[in-house]
N, C-alpha and C. Protein backbone atom coordinates (compact mmCIF):
# COMPACT_ATOMS: atom_id res chain seq x y z
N UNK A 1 6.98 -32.94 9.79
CA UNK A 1 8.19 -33.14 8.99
C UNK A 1 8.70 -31.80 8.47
N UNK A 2 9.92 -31.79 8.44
CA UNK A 2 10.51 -30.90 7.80
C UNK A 2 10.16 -30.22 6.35
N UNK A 3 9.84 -30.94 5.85
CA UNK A 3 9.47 -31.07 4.31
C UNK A 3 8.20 -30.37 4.39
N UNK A 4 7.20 -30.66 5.18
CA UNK A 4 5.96 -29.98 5.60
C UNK A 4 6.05 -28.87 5.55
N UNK A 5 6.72 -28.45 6.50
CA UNK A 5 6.98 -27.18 6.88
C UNK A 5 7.42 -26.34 6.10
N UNK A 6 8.71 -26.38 5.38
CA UNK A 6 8.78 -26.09 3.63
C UNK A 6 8.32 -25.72 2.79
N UNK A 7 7.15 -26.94 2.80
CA UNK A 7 5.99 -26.18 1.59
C UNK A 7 5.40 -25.29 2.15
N UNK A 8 5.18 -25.24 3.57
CA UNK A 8 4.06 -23.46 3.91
C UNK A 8 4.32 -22.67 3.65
N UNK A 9 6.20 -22.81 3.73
CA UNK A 9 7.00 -21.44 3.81
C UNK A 9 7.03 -21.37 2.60
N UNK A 10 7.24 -22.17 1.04
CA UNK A 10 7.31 -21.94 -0.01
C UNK A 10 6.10 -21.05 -0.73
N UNK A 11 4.54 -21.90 0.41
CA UNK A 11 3.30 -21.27 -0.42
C UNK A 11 3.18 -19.68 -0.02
N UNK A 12 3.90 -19.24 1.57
CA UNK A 12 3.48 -17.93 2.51
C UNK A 12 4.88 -17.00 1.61
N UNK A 13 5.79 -17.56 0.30
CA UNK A 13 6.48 -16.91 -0.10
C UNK A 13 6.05 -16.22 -1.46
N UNK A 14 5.01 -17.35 -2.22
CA UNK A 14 4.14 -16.94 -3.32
C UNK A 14 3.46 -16.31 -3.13
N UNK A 15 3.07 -16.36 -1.86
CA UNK A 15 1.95 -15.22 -1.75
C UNK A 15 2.02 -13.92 -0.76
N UNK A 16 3.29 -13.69 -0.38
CA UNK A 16 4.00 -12.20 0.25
C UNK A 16 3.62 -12.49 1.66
N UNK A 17 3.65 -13.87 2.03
CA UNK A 17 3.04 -13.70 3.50
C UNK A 17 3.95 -14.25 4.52
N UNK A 18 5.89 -13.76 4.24
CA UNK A 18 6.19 -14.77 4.80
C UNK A 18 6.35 -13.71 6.01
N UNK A 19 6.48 -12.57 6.46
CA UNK A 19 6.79 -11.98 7.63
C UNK A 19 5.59 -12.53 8.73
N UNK A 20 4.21 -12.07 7.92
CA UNK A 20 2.75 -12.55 8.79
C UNK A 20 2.69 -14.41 9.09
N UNK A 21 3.87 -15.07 8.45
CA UNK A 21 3.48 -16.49 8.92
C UNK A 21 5.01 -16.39 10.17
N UNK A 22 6.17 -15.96 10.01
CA UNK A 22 7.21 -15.54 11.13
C UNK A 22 6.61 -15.44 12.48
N UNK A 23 5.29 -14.25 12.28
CA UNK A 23 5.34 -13.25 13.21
C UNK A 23 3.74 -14.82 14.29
N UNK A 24 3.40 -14.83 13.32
CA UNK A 24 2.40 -15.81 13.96
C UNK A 24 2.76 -17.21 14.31
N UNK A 25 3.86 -17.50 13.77
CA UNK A 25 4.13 -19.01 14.48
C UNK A 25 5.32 -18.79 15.75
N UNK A 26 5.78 -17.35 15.96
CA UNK A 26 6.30 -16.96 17.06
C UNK A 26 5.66 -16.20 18.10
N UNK A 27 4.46 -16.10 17.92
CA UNK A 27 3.52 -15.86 18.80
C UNK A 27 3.69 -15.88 19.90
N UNK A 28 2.91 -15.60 20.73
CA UNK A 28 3.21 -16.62 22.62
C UNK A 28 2.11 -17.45 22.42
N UNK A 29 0.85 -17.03 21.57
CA UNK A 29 0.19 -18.21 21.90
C UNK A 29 0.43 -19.31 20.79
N UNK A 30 1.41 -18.97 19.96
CA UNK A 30 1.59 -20.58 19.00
C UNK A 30 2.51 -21.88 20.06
N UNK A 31 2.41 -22.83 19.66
CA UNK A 31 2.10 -23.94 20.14
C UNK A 31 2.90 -24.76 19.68
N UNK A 32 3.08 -24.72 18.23
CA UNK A 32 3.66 -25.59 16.96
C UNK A 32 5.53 -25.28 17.11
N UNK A 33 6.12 -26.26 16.75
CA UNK A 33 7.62 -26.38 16.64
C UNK A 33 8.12 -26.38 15.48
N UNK A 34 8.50 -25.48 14.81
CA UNK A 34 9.16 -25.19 13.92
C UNK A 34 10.80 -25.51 13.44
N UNK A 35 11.25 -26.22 12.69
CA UNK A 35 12.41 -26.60 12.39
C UNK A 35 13.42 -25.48 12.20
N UNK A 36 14.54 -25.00 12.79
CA UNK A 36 15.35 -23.59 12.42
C UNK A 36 15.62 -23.71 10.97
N UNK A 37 15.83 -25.08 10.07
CA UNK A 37 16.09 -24.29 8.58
C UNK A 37 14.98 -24.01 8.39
N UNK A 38 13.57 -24.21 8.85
CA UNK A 38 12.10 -23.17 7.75
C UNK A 38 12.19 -22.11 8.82
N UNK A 39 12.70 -21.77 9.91
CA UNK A 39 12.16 -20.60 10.97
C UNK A 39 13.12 -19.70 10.26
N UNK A 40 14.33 -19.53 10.19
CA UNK A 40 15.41 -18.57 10.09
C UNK A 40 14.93 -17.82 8.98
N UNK A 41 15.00 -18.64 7.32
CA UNK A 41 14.63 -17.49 6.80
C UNK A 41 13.37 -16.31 6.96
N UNK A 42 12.39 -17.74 7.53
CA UNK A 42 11.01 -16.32 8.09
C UNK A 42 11.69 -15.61 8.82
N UNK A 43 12.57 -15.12 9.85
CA UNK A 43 12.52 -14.33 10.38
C UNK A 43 13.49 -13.35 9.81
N UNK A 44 14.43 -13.68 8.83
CA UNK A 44 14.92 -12.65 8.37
C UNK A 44 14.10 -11.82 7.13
N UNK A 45 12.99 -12.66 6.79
CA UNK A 45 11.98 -11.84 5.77
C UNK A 45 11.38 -11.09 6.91
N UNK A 46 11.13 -11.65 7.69
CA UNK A 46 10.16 -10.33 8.66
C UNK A 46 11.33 -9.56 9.05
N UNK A 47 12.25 -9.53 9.88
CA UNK A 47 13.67 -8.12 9.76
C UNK A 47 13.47 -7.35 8.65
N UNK A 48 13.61 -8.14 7.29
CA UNK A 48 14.14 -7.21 6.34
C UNK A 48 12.83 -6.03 5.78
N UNK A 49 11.49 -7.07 5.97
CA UNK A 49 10.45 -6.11 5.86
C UNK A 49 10.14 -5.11 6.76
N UNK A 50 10.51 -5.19 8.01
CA UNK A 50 10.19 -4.38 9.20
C UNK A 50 11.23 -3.22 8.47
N UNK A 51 12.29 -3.24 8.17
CA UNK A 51 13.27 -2.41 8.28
C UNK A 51 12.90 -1.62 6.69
N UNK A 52 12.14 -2.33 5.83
CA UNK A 52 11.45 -1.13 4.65
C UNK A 52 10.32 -0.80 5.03
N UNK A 53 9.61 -1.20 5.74
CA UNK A 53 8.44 -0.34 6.03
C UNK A 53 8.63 0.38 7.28
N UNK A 54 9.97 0.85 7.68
CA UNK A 54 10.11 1.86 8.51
C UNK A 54 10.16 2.98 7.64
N UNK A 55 11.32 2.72 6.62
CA UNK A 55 11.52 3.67 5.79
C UNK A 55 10.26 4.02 5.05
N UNK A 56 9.37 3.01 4.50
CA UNK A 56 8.35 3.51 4.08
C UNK A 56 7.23 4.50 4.85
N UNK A 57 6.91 4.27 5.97
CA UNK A 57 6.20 4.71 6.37
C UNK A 57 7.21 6.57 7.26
N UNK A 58 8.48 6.41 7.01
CA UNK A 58 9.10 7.68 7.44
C UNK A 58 8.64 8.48 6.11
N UNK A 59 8.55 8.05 4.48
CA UNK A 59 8.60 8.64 3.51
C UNK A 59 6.98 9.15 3.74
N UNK A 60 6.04 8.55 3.87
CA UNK A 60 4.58 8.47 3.93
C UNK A 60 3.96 9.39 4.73
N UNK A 61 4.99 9.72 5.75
CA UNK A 61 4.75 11.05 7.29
C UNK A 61 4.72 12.15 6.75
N UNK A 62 5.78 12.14 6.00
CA UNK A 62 6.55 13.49 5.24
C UNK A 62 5.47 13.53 4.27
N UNK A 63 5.38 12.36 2.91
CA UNK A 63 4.42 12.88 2.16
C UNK A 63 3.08 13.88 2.62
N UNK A 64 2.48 13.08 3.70
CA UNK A 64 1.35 13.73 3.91
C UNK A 64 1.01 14.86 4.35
N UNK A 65 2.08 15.31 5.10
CA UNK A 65 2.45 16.53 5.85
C UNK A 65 2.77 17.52 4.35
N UNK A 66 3.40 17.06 3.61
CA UNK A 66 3.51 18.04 2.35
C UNK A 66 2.20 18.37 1.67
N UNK A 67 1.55 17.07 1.58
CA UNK A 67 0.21 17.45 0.93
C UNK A 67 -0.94 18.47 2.06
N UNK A 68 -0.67 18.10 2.84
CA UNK A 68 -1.44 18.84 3.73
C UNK A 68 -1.36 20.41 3.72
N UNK A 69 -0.08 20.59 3.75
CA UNK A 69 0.46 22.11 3.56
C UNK A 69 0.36 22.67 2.34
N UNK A 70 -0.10 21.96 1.47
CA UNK A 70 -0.57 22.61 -0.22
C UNK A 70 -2.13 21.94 -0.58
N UNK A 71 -2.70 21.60 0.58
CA UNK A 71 -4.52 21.38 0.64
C UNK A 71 -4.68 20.39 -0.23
N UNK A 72 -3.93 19.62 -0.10
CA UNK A 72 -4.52 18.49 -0.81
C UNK A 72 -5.22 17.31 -0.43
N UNK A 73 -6.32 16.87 -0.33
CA UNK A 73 -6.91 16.00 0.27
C UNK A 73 -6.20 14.65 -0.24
N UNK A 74 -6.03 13.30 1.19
CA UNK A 74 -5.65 12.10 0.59
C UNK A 74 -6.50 11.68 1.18
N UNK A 75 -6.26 10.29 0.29
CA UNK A 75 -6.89 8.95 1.27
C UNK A 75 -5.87 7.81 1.06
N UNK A 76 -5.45 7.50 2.63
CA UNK A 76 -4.31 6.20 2.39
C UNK A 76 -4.69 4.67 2.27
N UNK A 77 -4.46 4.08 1.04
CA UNK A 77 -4.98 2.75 0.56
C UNK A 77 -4.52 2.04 0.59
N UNK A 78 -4.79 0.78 1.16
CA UNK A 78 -4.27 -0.42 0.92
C UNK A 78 -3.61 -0.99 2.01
N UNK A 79 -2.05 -1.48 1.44
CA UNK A 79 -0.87 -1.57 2.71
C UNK A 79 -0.59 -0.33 4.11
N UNK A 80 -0.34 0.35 3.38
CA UNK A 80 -0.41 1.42 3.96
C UNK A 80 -1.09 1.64 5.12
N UNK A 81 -2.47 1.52 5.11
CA UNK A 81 -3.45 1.77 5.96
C UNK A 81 -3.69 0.37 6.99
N UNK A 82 -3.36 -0.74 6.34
CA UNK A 82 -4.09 -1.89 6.77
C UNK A 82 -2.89 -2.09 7.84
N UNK A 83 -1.22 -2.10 7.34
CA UNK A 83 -0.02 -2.81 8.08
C UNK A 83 -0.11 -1.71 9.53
N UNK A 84 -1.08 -0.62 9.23
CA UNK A 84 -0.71 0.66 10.85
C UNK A 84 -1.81 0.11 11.35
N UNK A 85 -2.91 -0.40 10.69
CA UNK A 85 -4.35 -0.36 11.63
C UNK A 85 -4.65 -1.59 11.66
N UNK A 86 -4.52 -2.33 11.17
CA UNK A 86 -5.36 -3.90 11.28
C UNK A 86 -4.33 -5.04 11.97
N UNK A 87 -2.48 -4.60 11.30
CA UNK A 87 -1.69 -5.94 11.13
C UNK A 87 -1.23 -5.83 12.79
N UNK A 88 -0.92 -6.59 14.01
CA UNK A 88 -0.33 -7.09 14.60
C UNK A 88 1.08 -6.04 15.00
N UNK A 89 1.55 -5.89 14.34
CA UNK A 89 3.13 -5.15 13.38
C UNK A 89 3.15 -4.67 12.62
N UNK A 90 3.52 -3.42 12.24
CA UNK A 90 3.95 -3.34 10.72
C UNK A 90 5.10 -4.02 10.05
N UNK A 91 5.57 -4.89 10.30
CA UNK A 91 6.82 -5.52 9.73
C UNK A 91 5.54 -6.54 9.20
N UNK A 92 4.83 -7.05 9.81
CA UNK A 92 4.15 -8.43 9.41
C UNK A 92 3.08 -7.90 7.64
N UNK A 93 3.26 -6.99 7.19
CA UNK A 93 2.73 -6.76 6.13
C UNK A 93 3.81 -6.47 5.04
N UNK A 94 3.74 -7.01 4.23
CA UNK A 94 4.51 -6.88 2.48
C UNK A 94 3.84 -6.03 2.25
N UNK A 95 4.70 -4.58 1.61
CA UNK A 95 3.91 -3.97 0.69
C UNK A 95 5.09 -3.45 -1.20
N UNK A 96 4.30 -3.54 -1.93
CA UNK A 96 5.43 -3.10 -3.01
C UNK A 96 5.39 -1.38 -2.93
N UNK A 97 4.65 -1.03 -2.63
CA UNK A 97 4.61 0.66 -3.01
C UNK A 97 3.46 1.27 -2.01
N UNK A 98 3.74 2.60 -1.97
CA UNK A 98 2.96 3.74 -1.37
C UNK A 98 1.40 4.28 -2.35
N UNK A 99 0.11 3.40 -1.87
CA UNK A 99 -0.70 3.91 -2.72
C UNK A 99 -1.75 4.86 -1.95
N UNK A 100 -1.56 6.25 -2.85
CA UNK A 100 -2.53 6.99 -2.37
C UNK A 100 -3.80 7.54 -3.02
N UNK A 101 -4.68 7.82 -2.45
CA UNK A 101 -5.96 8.52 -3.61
C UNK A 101 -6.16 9.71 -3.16
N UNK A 102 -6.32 10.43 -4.37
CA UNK A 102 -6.37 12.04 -4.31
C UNK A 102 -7.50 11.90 -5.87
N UNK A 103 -8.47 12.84 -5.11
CA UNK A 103 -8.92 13.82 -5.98
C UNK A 103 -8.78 14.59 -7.29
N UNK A 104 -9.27 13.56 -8.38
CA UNK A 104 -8.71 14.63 -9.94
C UNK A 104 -8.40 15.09 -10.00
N UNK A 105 -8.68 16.18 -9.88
CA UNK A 105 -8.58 18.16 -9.82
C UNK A 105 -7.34 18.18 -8.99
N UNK A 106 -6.68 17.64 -8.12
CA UNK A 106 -5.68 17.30 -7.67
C UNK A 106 -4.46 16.60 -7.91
N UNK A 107 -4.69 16.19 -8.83
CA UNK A 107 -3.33 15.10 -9.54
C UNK A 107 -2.10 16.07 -9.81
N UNK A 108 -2.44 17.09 -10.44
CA UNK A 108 -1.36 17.49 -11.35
C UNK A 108 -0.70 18.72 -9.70
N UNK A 109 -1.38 19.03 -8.92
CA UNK A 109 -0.79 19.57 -7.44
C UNK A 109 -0.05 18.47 -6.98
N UNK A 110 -0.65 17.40 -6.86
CA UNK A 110 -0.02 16.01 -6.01
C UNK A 110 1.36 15.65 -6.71
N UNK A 111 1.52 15.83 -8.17
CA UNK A 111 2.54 14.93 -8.85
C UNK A 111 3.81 16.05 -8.71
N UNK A 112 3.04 17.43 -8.66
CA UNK A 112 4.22 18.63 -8.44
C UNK A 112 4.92 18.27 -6.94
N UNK A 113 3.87 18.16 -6.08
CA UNK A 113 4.66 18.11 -4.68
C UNK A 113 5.64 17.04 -4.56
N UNK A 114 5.58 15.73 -5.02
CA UNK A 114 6.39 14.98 -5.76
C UNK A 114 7.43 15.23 -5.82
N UNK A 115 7.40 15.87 -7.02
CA UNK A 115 8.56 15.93 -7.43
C UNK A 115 9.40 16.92 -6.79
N UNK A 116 8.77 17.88 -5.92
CA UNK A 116 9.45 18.72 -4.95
C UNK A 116 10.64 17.97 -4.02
N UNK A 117 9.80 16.92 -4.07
CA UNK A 117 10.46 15.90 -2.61
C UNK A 117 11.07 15.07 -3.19
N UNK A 118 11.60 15.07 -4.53
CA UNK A 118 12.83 14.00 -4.67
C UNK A 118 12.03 13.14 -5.93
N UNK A 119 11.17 12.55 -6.13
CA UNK A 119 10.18 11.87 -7.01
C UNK A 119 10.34 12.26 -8.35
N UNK A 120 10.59 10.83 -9.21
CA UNK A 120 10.95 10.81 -10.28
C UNK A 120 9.66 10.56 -11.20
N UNK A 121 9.00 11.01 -12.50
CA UNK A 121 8.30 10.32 -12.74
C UNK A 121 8.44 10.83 -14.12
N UNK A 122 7.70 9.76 -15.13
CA UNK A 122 7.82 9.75 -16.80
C UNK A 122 7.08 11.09 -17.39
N UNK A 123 6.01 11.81 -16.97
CA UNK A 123 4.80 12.78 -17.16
C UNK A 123 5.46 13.72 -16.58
N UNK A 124 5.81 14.88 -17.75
CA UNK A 124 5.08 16.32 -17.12
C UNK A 124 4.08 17.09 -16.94
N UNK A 125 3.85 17.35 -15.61
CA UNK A 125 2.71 17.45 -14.58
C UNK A 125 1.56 18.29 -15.64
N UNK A 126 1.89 19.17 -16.67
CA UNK A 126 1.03 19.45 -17.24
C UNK A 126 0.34 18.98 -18.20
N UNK A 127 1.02 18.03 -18.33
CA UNK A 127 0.40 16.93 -19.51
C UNK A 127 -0.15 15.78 -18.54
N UNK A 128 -0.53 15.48 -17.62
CA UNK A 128 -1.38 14.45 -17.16
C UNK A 128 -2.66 14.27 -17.28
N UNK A 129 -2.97 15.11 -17.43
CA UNK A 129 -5.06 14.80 -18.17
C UNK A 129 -4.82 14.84 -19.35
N UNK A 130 -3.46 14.78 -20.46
CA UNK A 130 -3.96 14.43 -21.89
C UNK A 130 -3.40 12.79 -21.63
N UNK A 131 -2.69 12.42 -20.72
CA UNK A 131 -2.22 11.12 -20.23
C UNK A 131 -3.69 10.47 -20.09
N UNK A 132 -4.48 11.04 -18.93
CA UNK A 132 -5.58 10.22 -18.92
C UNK A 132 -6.47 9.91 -19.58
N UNK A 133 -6.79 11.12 -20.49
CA UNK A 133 -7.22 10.72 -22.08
C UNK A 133 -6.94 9.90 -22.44
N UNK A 134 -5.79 9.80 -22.84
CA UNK A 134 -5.15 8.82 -23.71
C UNK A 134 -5.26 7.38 -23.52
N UNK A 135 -5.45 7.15 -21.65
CA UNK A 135 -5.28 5.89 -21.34
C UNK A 135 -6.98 5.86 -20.04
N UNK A 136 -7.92 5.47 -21.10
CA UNK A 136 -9.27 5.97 -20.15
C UNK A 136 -9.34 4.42 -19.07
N UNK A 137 -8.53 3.41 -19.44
CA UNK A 137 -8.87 2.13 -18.96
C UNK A 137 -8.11 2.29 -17.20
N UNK A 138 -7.38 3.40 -17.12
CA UNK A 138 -6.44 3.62 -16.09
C UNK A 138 -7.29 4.16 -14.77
N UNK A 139 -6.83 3.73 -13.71
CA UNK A 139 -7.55 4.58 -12.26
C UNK A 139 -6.04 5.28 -11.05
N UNK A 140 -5.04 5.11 -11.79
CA UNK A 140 -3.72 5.99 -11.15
C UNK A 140 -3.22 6.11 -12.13
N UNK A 141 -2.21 7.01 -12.29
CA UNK A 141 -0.88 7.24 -12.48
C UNK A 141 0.41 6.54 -12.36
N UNK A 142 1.48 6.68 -13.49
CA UNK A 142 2.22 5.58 -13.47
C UNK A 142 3.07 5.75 -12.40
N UNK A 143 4.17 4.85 -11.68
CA UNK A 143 4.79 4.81 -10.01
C UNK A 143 5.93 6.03 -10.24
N UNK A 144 5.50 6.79 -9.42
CA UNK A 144 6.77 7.36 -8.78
C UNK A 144 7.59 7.20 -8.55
N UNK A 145 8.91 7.44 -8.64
CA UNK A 145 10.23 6.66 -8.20
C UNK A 145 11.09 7.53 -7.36
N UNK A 146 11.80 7.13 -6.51
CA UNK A 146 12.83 7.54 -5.68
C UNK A 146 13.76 6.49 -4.67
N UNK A 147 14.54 5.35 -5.29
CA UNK A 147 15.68 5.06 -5.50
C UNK A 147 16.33 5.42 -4.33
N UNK A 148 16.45 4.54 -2.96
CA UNK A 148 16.17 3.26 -2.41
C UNK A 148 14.75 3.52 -1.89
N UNK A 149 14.00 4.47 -1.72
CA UNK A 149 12.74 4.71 -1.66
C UNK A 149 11.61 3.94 -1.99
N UNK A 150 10.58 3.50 -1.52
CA UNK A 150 9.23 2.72 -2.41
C UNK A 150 8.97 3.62 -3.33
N UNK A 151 8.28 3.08 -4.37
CA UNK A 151 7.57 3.73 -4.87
C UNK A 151 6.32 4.45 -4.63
N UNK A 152 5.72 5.16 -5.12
CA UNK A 152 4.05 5.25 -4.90
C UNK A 152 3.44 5.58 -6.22
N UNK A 153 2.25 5.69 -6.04
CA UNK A 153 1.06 5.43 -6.67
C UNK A 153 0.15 6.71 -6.23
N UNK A 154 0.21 7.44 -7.46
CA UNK A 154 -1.65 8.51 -7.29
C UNK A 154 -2.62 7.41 -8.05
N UNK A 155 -3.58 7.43 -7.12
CA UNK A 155 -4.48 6.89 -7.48
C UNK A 155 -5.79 7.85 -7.49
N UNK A 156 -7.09 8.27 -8.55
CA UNK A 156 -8.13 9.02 -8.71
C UNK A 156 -9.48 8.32 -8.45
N UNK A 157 -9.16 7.21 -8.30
CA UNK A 157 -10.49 6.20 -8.04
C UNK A 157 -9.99 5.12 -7.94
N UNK A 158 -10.65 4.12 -6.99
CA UNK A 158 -10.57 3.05 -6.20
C UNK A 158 -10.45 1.85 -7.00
N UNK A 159 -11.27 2.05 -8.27
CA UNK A 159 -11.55 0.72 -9.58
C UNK A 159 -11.04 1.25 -10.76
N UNK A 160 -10.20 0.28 -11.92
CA UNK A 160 -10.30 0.84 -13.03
C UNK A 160 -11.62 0.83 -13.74
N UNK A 161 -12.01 1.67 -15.02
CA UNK A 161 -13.08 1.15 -15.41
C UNK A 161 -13.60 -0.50 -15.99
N UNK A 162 -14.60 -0.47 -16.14
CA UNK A 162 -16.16 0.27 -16.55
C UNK A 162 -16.94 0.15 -15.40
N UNK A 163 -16.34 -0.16 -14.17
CA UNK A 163 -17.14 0.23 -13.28
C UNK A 163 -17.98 0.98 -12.10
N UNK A 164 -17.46 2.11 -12.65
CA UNK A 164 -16.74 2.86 -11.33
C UNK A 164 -18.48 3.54 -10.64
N UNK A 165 -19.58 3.33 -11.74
CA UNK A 165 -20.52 3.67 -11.24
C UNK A 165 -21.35 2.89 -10.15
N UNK A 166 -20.60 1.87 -9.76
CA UNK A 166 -21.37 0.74 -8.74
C UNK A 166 -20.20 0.99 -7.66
N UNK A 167 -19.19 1.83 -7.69
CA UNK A 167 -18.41 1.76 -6.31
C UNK A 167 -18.74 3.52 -5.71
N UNK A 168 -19.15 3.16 -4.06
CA UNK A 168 -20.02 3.98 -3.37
C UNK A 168 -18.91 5.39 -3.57
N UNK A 169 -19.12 6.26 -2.73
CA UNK A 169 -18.01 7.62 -2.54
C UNK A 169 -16.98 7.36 -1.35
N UNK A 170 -16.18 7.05 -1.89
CA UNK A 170 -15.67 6.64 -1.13
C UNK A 170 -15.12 8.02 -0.13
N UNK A 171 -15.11 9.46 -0.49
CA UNK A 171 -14.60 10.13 0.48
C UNK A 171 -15.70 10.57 1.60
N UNK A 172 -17.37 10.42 1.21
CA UNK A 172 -17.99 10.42 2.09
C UNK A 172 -17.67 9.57 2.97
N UNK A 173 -17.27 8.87 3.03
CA UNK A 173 -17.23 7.54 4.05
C UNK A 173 -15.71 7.60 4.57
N UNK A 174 -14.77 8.74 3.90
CA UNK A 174 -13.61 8.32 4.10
C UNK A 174 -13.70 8.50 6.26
N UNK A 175 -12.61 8.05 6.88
CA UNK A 175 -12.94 8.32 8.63
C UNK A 175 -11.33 8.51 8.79
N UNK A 176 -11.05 9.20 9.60
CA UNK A 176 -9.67 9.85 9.92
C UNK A 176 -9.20 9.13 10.65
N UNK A 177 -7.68 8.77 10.75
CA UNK A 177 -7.20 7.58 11.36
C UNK A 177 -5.39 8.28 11.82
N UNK A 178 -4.70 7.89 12.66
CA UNK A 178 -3.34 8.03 12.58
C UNK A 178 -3.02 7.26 11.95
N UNK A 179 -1.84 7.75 10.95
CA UNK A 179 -1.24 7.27 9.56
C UNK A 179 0.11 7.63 9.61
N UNK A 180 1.29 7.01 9.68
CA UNK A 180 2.81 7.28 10.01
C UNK A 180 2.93 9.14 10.73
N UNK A 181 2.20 8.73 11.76
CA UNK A 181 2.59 10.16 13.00
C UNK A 181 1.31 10.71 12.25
N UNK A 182 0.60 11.31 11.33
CA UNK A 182 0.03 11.92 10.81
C UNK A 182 -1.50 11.85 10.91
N UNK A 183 -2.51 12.56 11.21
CA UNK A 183 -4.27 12.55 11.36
C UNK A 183 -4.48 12.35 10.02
N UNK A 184 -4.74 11.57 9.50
CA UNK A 184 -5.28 11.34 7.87
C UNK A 184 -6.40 10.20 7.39
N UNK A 185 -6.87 11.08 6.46
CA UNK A 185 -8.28 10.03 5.65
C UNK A 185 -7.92 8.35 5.47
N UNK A 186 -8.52 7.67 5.81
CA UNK A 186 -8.61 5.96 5.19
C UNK A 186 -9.91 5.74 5.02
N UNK A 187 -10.11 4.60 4.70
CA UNK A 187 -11.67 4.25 3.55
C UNK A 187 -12.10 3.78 4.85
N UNK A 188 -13.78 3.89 4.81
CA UNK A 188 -14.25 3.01 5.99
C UNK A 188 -14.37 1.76 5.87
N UNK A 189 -13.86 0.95 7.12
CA UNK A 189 -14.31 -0.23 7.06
C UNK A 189 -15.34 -1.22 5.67
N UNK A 190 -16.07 -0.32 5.13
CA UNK A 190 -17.06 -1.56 4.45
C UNK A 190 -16.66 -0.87 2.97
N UNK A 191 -15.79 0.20 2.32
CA UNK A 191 -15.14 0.39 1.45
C UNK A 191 -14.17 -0.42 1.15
N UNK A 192 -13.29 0.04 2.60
CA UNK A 192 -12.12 -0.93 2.24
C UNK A 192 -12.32 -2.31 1.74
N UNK A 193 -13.01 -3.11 1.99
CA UNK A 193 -13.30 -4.47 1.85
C UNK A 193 -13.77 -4.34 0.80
N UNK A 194 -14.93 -3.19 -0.03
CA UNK A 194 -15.08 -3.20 -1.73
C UNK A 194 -13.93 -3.06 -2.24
N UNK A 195 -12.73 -1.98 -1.67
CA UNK A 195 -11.75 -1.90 -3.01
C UNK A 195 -10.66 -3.30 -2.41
N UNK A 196 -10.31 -3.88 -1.75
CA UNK A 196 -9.19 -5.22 -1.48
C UNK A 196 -9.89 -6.07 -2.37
N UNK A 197 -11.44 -6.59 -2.93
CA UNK A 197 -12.21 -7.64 -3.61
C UNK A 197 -11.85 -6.42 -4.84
N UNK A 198 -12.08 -5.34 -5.39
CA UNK A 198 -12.10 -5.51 -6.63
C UNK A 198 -10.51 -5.44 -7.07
N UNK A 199 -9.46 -4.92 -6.10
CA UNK A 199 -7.77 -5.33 -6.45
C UNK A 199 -7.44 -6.68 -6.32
N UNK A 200 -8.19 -7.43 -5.72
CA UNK A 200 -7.97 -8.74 -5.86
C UNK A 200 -8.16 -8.81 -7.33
N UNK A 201 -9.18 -9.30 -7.43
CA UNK A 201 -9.81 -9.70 -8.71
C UNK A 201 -9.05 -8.69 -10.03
N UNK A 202 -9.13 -7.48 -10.07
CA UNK A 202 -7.89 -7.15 -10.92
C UNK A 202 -6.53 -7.69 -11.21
N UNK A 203 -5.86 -8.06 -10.10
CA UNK A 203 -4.97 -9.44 -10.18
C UNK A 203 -4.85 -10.43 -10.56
N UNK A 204 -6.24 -10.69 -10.16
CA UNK A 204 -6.42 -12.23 -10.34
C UNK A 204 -6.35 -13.03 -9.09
N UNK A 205 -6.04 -12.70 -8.03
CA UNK A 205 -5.60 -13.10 -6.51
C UNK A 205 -4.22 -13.40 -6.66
N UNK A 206 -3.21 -12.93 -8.02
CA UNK A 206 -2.05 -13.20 -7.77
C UNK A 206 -1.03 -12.82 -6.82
């Protein structure tokens, strides 16, 4: 029934999954018949996402290539890493923002190059470790902005606290991967899956 079908698309909309339910019920090997009023809008959520995570991942080439040229070590987290290496497509992944992890001692280099490249943000770069003082419950920095741009995210560790002494190193383990045109760090396999369970659960699985 129509109505059926509806609610998937209503539940794959609560939960950012409507490009990955598009891209899989148009499959070659799906099977199932889909009604055009629940197909159409999936496929214009998967268009419209394909067409920001081009742009995202054009912004993400450039980032890294900047950081690279001022030695800054990354590691690409999350969307980012998962929609180039795991998803089918990159259109078939939602992401809200660009999250990256860098190295402490690195923040206040990372937030300069930033802002080199257009990036708006509330902190001046020399005041960011009295920021983190201030706010010890924090594991990034507040979002970057650049307007029609994603946002991003420095991130210094994988968990906020009090736990951070039960999550492994993650740059020992980090393994080099192509990342929008670019040779760059991602978490290994059995990291990644610690930090997606503890961002879940920071959420809430919302």
């Amino acid at each position: 029934l129509e109505s059926d079908w509806q609610g998937v698309a209503d539940s794959a909309l609560k939960h950012g999954l409507r490009p990955l339910l598009y891209e899989r019920l148009t499959s070659d090997t799906s099977k199932v018949n889909v009604p055009d009023a629940v197909l159409e809008p999936l496929r214009e959520a998967f268009l419209v996402n394909g067409l920001r995570n081009t742009l995202l991942y054009r912004d993400l080439g450039k980032l890294l290539g900047d950081f690279r040229q001022q030695g800054i070590a990354v590691i690409v987290l999350k969307g980012a890493h998962l929609a180039q290496l795991v998803y089918r497509t990159q259109a078939g992944r939602q992401m809200a923002d660009i999250d990256l992890l860098v190295k402490s001692g690195d923040l206040t280099a990372a937030a300069v190059t930033l802002l080199e490249d257009g990036y708006s943000f509330e902190i001046e770069p020399p005041d960011i470790e009295r920021w983190r003082t201030q706010h010890p419950g924090s594991h990034h920095l507040p979002s970057f902005a650049k307007p029609p741009h994603p946002r991003l995210e420095l991130h210094w560790w994988i968990s906020p606290p009090p736990i951070p002494a039960e999550v492994p190193d993650v740059w020992e383990e980090a393994r080099l991967a192509s990342i929008a045109g670019v040779e760059e760090r991602v978490l290994s396999p059995e990291d990644l899956l610690i930090h997606l369970c503890l961002h879940s659960r920071l959420h809430r699985f919302g």
